[in-house]
N, C-alpha and C. Protein backbone atom coordinates (compact mmCIF):
# COMPACT_ATOMS: atom_id res chain seq x y z
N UNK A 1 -17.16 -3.73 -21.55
CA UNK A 1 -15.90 -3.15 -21.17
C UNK A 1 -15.90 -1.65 -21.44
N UNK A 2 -14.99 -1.29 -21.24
CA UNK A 2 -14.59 0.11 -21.41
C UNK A 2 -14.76 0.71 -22.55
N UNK A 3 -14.09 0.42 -23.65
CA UNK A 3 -14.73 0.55 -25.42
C UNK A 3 -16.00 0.02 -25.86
N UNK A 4 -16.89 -0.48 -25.05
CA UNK A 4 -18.07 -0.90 -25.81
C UNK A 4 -18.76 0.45 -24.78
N UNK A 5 -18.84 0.43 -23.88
CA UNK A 5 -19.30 1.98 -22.72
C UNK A 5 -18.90 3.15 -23.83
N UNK A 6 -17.86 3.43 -24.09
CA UNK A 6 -17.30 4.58 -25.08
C UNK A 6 -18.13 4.50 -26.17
N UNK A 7 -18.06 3.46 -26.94
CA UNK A 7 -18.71 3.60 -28.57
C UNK A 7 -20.52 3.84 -27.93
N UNK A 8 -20.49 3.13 -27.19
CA UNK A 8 -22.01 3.16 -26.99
C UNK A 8 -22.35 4.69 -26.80
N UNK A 9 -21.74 5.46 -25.95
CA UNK A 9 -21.72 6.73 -25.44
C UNK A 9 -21.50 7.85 -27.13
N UNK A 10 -21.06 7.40 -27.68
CA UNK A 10 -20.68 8.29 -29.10
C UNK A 10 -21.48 7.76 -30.19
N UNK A 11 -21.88 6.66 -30.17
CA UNK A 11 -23.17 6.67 -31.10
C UNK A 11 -24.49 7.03 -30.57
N UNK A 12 -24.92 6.71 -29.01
CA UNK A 12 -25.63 8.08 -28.96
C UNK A 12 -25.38 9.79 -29.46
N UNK A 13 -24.85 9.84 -28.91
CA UNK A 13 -24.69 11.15 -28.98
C UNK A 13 -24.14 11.76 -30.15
N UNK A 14 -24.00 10.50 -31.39
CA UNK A 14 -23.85 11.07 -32.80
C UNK A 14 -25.08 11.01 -33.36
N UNK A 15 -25.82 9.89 -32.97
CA UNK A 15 -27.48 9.88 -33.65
C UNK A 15 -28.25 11.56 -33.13
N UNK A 16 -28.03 11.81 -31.72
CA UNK A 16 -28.78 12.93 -30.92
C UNK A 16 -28.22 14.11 -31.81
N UNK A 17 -26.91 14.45 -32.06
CA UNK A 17 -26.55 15.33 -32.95
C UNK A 17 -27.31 15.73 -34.31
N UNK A 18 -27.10 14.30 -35.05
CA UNK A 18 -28.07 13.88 -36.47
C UNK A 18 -28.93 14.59 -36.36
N UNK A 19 -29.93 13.98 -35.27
CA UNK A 19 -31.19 14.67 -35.41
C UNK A 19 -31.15 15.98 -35.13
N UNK A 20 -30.49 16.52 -33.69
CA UNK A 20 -30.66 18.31 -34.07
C UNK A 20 -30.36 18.76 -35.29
N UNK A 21 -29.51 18.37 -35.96
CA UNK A 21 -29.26 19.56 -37.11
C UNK A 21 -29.87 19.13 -38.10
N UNK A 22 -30.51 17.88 -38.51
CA UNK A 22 -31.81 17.95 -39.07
C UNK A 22 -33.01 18.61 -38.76
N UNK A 23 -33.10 18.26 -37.64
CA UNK A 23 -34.56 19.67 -37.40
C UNK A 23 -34.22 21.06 -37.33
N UNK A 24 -32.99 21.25 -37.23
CA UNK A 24 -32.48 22.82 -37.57
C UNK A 24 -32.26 22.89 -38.78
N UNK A 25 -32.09 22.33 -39.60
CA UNK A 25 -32.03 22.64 -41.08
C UNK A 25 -33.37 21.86 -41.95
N UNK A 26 -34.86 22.63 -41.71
CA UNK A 26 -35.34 22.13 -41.76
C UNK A 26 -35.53 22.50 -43.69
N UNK A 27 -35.20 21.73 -44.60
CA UNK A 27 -35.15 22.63 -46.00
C UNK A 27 -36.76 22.82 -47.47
N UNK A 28 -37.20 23.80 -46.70
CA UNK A 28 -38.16 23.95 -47.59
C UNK A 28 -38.42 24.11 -48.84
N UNK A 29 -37.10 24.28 -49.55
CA UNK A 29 -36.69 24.60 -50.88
C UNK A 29 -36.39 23.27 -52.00
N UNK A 30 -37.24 22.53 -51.95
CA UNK A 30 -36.82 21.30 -52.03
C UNK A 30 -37.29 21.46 -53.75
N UNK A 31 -36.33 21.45 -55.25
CA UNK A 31 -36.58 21.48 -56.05
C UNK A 31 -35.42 21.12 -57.12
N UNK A 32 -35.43 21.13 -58.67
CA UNK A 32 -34.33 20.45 -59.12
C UNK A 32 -33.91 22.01 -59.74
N UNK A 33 -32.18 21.21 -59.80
CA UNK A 33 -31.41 22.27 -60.31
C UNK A 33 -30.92 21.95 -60.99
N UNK A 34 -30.08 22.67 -62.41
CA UNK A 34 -29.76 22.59 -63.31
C UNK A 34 -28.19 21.69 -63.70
N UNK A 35 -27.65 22.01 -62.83
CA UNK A 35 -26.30 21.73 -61.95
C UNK A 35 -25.53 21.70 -60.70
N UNK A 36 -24.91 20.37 -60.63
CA UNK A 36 -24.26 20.92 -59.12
C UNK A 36 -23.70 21.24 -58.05
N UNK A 37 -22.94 22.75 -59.18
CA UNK A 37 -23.13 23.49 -58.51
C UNK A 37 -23.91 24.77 -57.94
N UNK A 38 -24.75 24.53 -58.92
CA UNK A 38 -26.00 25.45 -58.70
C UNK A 38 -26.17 25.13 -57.39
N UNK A 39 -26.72 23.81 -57.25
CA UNK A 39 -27.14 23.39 -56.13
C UNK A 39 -26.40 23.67 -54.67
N UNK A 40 -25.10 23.98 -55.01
CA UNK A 40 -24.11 23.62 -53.60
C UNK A 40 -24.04 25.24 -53.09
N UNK A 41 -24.78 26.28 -54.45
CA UNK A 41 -24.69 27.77 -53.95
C UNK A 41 -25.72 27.92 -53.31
N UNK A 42 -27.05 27.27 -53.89
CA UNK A 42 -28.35 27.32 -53.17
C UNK A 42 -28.12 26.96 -51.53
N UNK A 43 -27.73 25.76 -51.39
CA UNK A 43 -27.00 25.43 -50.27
C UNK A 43 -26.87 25.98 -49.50
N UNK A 44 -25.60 26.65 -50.05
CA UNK A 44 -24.70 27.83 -49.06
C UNK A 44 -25.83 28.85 -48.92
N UNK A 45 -26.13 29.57 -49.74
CA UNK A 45 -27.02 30.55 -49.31
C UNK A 45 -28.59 29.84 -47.75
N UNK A 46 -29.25 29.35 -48.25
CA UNK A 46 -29.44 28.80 -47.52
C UNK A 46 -29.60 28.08 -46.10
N UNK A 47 -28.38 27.79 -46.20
CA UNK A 47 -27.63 27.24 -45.10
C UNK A 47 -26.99 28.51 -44.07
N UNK A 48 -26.78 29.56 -44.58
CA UNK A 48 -26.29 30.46 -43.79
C UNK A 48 -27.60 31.29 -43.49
N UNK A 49 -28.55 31.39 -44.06
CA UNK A 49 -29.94 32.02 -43.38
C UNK A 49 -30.18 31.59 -42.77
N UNK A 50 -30.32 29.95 -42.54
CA UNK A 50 -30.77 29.48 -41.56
C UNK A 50 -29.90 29.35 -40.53
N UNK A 51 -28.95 29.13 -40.20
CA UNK A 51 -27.84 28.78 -39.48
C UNK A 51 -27.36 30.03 -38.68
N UNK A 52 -26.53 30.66 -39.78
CA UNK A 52 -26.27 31.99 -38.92
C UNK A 52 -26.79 33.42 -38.59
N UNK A 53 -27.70 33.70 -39.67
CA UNK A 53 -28.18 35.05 -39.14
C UNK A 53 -29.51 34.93 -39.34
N UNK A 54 -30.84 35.24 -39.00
CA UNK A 54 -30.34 35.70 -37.59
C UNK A 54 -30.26 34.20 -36.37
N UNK A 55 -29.46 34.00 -35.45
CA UNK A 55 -29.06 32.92 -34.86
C UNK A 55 -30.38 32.26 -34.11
N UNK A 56 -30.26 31.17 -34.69
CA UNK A 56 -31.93 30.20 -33.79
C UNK A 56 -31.10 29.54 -32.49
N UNK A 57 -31.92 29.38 -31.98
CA UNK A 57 -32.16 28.58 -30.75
C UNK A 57 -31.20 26.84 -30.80
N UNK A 58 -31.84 26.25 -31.95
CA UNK A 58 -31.35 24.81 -31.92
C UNK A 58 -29.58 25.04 -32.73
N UNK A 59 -29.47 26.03 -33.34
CA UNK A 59 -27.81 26.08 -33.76
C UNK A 59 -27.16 26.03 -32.57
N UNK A 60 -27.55 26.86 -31.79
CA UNK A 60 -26.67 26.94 -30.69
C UNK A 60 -27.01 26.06 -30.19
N UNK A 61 -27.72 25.47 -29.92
CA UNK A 61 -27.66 24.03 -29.06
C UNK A 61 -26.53 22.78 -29.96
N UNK A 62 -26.69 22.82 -31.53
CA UNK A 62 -26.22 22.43 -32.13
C UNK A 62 -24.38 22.37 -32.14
N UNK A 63 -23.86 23.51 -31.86
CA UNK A 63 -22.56 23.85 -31.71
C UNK A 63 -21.73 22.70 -30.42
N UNK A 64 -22.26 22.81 -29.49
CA UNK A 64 -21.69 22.33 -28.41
C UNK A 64 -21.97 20.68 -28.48
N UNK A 65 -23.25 20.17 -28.83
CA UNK A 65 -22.91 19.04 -29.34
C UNK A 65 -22.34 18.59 -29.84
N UNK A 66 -21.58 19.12 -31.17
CA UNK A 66 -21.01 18.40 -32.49
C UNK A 66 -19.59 18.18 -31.80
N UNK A 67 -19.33 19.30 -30.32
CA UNK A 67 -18.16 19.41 -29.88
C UNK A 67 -18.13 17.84 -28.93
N UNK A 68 -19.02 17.74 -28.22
CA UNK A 68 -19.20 16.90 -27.34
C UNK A 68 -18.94 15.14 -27.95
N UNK A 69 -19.96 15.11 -29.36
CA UNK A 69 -19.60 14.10 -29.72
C UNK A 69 -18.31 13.87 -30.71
N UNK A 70 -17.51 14.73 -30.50
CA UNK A 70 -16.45 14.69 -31.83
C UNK A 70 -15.45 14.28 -30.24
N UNK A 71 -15.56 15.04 -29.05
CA UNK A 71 -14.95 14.00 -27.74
C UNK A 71 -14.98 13.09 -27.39
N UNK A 72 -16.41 12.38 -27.38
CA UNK A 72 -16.51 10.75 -27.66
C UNK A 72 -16.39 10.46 -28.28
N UNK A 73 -16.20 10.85 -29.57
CA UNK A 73 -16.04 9.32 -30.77
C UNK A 73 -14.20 9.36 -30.56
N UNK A 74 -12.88 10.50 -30.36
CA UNK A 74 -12.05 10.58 -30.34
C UNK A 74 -11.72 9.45 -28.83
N UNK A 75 -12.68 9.52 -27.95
CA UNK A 75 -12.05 8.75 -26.49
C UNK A 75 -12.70 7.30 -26.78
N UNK A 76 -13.56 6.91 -27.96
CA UNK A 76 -14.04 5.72 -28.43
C UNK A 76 -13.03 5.07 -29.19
N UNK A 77 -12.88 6.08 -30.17
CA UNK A 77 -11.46 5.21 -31.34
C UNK A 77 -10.12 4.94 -30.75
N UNK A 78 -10.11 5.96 -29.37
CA UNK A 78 -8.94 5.64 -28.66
C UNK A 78 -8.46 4.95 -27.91
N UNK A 79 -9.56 4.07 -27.36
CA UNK A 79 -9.51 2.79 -26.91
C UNK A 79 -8.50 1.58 -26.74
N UNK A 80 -7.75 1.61 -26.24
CA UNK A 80 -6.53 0.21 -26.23
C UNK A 80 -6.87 -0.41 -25.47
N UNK A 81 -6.38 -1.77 -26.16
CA UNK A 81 -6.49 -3.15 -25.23
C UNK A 81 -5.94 -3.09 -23.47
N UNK A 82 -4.86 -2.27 -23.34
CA UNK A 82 -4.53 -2.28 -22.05
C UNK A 82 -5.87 -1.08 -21.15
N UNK A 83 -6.21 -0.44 -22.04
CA UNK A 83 -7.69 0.23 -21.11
C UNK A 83 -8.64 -0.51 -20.73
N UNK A 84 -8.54 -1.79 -21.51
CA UNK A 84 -9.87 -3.00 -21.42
C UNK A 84 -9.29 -3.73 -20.19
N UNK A 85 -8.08 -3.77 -19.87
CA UNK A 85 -7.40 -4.86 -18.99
C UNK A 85 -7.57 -4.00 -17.64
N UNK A 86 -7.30 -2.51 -17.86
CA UNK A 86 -7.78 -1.74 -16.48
C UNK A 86 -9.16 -2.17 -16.06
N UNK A 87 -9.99 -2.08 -16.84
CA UNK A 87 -11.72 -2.54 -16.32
C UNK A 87 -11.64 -4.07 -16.04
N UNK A 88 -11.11 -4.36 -16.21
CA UNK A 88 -11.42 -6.05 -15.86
C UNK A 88 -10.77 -6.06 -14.13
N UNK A 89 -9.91 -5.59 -13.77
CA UNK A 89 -9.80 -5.36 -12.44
C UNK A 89 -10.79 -5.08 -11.45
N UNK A 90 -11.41 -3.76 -11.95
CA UNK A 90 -12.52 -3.14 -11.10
C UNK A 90 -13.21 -3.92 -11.18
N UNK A 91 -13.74 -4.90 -11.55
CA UNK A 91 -15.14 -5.66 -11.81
C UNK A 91 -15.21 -6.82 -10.73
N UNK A 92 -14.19 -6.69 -10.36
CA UNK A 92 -13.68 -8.16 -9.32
C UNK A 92 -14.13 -7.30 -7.56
């Protein structure tokens, strides 16, 4: 039906997300910290070298996805029973 097409469509495209910004944040700094929030500054620092300046390639690819699937999962959860009763028409 119509909500299983939707969720299906937004868990792709939440897994496809996952993975870009895992391979865009690829973290080489991998070590222990004392506390954390040590850790959550390392982070931030971090996270903004890689991310925003100077700007890579896969962030920006990254941006418009997170937009795309934050539209499907919103037209997935939004799903009502009377949207399921519209598709059962067409199918005939």
């Amino acid at each position: 039906g119509v909500s299983a097409k939707r969720m299906n469509m937004f868990t792709s495209s939440a897994l496809l997300t996952i993975l870009v910004g895992m391979l865009s944040f690829l973290n080489r700094h991998m070590t222990f910290y004392k506390n954390y929030f040590g850790m959550w500054k390392r982070y931030i620092v971090v996270a903004f070298k890689m991310f925003l300046w100077p700007l890579q390639p896969l962030t920006v690819l990254l941006v418009p996805m997170m937009g795309i699937t934050a539209v499907l999962g919103i037209q997935a959860f939004g799903t009502t029973a009377e949207d399921e009763d519209d598709d059962d028409d067409d199918d005939m």
